[in-house]
N, C-alpha and C. Protein backbone atom coordinates (compact mmCIF):
# COMPACT_ATOMS: atom_id res chain seq x y z
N UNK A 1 42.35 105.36 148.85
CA UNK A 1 43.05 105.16 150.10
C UNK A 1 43.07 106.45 150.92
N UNK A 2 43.56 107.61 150.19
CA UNK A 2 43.24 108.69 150.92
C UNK A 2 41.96 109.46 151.50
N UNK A 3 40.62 108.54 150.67
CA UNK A 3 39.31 109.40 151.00
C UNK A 3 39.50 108.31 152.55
N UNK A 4 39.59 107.16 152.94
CA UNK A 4 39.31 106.10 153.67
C UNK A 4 40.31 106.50 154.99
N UNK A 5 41.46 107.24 154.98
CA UNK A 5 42.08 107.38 155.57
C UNK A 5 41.63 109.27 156.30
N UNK A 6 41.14 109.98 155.47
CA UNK A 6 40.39 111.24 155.67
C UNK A 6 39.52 110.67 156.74
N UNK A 7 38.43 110.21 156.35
CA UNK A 7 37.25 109.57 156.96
C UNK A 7 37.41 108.89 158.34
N UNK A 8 38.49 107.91 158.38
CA UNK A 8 39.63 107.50 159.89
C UNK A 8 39.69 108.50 160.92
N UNK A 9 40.29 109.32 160.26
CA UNK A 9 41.09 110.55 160.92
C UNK A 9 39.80 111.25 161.38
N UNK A 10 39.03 111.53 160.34
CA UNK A 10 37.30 112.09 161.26
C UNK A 10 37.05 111.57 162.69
N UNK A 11 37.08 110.30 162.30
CA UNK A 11 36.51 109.64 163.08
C UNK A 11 36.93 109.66 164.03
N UNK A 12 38.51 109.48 164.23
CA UNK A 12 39.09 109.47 165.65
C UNK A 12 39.26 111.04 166.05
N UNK A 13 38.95 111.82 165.24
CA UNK A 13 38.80 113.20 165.90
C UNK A 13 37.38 113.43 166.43
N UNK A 14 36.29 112.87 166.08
CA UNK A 14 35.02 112.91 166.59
C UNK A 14 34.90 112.32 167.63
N UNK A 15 35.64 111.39 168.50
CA UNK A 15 35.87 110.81 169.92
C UNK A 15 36.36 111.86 170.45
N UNK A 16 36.78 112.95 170.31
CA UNK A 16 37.59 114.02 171.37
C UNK A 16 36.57 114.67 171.34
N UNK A 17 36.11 115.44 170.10
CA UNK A 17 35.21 116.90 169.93
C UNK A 17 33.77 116.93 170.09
N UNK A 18 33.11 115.52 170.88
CA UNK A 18 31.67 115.13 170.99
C UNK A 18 31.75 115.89 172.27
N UNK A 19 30.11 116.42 172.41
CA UNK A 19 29.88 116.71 173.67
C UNK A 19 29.03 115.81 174.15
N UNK A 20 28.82 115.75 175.47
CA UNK A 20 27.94 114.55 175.97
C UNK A 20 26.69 114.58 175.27
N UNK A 21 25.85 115.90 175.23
CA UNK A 21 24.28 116.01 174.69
C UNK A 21 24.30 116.09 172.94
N UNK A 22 25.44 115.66 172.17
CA UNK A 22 25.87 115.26 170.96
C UNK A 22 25.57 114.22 170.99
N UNK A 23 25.09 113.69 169.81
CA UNK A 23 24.89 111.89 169.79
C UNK A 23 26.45 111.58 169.53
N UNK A 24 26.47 110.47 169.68
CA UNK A 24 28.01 109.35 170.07
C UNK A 24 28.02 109.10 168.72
N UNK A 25 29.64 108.98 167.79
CA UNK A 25 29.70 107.79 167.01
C UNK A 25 29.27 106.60 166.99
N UNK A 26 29.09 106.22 168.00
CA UNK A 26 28.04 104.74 168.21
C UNK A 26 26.74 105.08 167.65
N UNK A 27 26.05 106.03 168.27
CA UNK A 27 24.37 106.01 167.75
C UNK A 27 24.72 106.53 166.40
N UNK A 28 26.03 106.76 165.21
CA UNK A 28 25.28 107.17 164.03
C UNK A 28 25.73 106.04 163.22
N UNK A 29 26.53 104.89 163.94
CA UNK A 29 27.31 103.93 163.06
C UNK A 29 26.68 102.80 162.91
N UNK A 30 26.01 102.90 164.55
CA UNK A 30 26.20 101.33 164.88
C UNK A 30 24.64 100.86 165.41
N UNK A 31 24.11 100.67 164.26
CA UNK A 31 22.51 100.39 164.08
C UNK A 31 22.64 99.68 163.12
N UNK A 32 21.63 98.96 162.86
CA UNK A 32 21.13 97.92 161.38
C UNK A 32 20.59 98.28 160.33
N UNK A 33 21.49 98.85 159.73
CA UNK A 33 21.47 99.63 158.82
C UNK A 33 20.10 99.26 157.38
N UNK A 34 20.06 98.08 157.56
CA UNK A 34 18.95 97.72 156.70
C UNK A 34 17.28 98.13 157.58
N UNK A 35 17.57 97.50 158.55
CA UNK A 35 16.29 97.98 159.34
C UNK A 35 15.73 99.55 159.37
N UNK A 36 17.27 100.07 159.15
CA UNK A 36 17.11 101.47 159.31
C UNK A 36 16.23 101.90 158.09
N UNK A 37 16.83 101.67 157.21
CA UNK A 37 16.27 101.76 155.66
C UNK A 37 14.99 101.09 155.43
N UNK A 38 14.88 100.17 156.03
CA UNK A 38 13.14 99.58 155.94
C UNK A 38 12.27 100.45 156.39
N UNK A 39 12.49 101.10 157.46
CA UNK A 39 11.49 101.96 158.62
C UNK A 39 11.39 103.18 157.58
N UNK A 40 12.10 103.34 157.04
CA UNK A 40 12.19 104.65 156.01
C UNK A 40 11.24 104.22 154.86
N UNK A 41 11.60 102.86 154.40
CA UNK A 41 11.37 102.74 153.30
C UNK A 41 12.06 103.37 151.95
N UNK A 42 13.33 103.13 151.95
CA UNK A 42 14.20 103.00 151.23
C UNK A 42 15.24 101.76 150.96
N UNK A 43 14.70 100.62 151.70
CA UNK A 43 15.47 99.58 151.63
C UNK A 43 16.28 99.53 150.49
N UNK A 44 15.28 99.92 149.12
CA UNK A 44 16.01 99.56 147.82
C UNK A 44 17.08 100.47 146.82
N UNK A 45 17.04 101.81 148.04
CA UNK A 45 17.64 102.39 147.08
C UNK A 45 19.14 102.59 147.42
N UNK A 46 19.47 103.57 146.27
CA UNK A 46 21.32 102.92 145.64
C UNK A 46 21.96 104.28 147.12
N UNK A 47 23.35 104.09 146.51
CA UNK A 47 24.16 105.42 147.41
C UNK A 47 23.45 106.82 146.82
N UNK A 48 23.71 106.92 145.74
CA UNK A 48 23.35 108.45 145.30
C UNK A 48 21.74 108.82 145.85
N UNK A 49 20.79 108.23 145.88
CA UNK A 49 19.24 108.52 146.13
C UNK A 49 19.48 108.74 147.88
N UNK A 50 20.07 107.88 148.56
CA UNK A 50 20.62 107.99 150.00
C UNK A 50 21.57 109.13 150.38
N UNK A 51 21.91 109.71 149.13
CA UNK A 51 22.68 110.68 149.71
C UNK A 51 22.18 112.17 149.82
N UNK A 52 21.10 111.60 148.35
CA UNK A 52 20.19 112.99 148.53
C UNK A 52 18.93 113.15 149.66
N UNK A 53 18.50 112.12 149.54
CA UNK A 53 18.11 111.75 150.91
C UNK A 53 18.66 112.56 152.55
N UNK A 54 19.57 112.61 152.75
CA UNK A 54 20.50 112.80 153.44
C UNK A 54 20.30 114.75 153.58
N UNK A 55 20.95 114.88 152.18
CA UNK A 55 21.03 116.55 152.08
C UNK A 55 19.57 117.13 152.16
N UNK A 56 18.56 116.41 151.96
CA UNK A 56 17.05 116.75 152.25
C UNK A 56 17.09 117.01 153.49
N UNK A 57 16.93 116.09 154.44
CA UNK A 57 17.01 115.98 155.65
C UNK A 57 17.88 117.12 156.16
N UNK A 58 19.52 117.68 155.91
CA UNK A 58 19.81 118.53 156.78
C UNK A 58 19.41 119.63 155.87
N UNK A 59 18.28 119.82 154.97
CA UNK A 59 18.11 121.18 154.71
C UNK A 59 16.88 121.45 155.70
N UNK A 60 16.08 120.55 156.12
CA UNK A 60 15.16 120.14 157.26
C UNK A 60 15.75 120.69 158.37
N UNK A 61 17.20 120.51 158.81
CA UNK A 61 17.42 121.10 160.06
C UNK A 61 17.78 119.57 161.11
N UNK A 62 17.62 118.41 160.46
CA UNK A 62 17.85 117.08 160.81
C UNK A 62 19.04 116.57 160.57
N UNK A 63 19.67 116.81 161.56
CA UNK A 63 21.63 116.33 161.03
C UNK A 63 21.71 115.34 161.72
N UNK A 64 20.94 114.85 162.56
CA UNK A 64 21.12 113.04 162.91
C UNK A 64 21.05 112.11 161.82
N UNK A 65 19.43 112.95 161.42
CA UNK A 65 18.98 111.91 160.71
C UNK A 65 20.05 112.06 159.11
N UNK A 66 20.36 112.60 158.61
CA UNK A 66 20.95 112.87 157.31
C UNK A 66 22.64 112.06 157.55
N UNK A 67 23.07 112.02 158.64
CA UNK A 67 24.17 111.83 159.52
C UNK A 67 24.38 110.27 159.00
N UNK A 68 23.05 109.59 159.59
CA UNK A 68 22.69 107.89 159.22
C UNK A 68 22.79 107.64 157.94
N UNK A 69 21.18 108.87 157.15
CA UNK A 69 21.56 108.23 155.92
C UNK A 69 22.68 108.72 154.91
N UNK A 70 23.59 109.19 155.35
CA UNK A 70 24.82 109.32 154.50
C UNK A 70 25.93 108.01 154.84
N UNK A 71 25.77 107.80 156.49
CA UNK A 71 26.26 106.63 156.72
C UNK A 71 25.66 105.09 155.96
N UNK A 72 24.34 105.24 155.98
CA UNK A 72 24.11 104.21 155.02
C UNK A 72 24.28 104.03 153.66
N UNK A 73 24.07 105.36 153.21
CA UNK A 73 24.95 105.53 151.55
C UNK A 73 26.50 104.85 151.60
N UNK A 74 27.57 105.48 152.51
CA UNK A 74 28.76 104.85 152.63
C UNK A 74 28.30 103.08 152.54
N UNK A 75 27.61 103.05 153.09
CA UNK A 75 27.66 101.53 153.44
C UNK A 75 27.26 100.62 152.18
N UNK A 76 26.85 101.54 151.44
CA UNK A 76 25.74 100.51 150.31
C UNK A 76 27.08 100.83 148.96
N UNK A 77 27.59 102.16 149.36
CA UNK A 77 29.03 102.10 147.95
C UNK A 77 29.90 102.92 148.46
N UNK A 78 30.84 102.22 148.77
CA UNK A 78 32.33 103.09 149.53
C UNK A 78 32.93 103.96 148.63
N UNK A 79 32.64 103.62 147.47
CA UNK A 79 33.09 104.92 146.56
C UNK A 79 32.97 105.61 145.95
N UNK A 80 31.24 106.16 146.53
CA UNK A 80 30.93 107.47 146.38
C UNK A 80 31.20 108.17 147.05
N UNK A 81 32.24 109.49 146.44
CA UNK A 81 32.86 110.35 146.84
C UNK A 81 31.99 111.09 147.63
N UNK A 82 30.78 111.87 147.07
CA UNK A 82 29.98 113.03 147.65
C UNK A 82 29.68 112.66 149.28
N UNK A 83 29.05 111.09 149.11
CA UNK A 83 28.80 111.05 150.68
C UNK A 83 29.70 110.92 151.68
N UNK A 84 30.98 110.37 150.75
CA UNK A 84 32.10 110.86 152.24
C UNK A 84 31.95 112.52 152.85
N UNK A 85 32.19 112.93 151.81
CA UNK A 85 32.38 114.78 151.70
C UNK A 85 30.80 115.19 152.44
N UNK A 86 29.99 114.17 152.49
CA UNK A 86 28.85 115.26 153.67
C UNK A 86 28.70 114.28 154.41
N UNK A 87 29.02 113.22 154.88
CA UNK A 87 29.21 112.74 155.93
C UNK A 87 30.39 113.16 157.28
N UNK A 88 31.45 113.84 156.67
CA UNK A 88 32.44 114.09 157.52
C UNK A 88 31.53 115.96 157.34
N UNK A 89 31.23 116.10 156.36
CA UNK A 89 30.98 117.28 157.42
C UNK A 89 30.14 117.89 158.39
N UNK A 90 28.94 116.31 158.05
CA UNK A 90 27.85 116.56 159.04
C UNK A 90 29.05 116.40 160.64
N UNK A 91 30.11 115.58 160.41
CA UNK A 91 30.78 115.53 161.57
C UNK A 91 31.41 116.58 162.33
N UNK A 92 31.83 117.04 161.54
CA UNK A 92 32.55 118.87 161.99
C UNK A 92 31.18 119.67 162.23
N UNK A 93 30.09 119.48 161.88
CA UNK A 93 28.80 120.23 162.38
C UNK A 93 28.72 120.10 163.77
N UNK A 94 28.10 118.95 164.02
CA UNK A 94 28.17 118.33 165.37
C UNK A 94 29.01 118.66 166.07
N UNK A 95 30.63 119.21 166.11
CA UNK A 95 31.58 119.35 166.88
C UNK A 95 31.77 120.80 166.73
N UNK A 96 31.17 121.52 165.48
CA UNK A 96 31.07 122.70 165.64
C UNK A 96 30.33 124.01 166.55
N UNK A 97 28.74 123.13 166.40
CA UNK A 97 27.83 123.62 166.90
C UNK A 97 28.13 123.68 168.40
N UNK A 98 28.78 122.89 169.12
CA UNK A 98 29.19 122.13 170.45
C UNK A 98 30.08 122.84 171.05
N UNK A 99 30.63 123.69 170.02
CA UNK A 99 31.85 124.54 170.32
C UNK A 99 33.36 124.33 170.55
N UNK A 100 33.19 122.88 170.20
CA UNK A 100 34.56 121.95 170.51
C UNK A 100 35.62 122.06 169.83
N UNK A 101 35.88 122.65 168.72
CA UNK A 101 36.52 122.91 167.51
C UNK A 101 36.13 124.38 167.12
N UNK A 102 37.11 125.02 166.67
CA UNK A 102 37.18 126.10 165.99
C UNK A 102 36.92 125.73 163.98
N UNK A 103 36.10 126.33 163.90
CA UNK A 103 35.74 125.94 162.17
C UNK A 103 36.16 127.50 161.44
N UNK A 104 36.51 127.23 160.20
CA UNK A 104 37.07 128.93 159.73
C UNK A 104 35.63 129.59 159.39
């Protein structure tokens, strides 16, 4: 309840701290998430392979893309912990880099 309610609270803090040339909570939520995973070709795989997936990608320098597939990890098992924990912080990235938020 508390990771779900963390994750909330992201969220409605990521509607204030977006900058316009930031992608929107819309473009990282709200796609078809299977399609997404087809084009990849990962349709089949679990949360954990999606999450590493994910941390590949932003060691790439790709925090959209790692952004999705951590969002699609959430989506495939809500209770893996890890991808909450780099999904919200790809979120504070985004609002960091932007300058919108002070990060320690």
């Amino acid at each position: 309840m508390l990771k779900r309610t963390i994750c909330f609270l992201l969220f409605m803090a990521s509607f204030v701290v977006f900058a316009d040339n930031v992608p929107s909570i819309d473009e990282i939520t709200n796609f078809p998430v299977d399609d997404y995973l087809r084009t990849l070709g990962e349709q089949n795989s679990d949360a954990i392979m999606l999450d590493s997936l994910g941390f590949h990608a932003y060691q790439e320098n790709d925090l959209l893309k790692a952004a999705k597939l951590w969002w699609c990890a959430i989506q495939k098992d809500q209770n893996y912990a890890w991808t909450h924990y780099n999904y919200a912080c790809a979120l504070a990235l985004f609002a960091g880099y932007f300058n919108r938020i002070r990060l320690p």
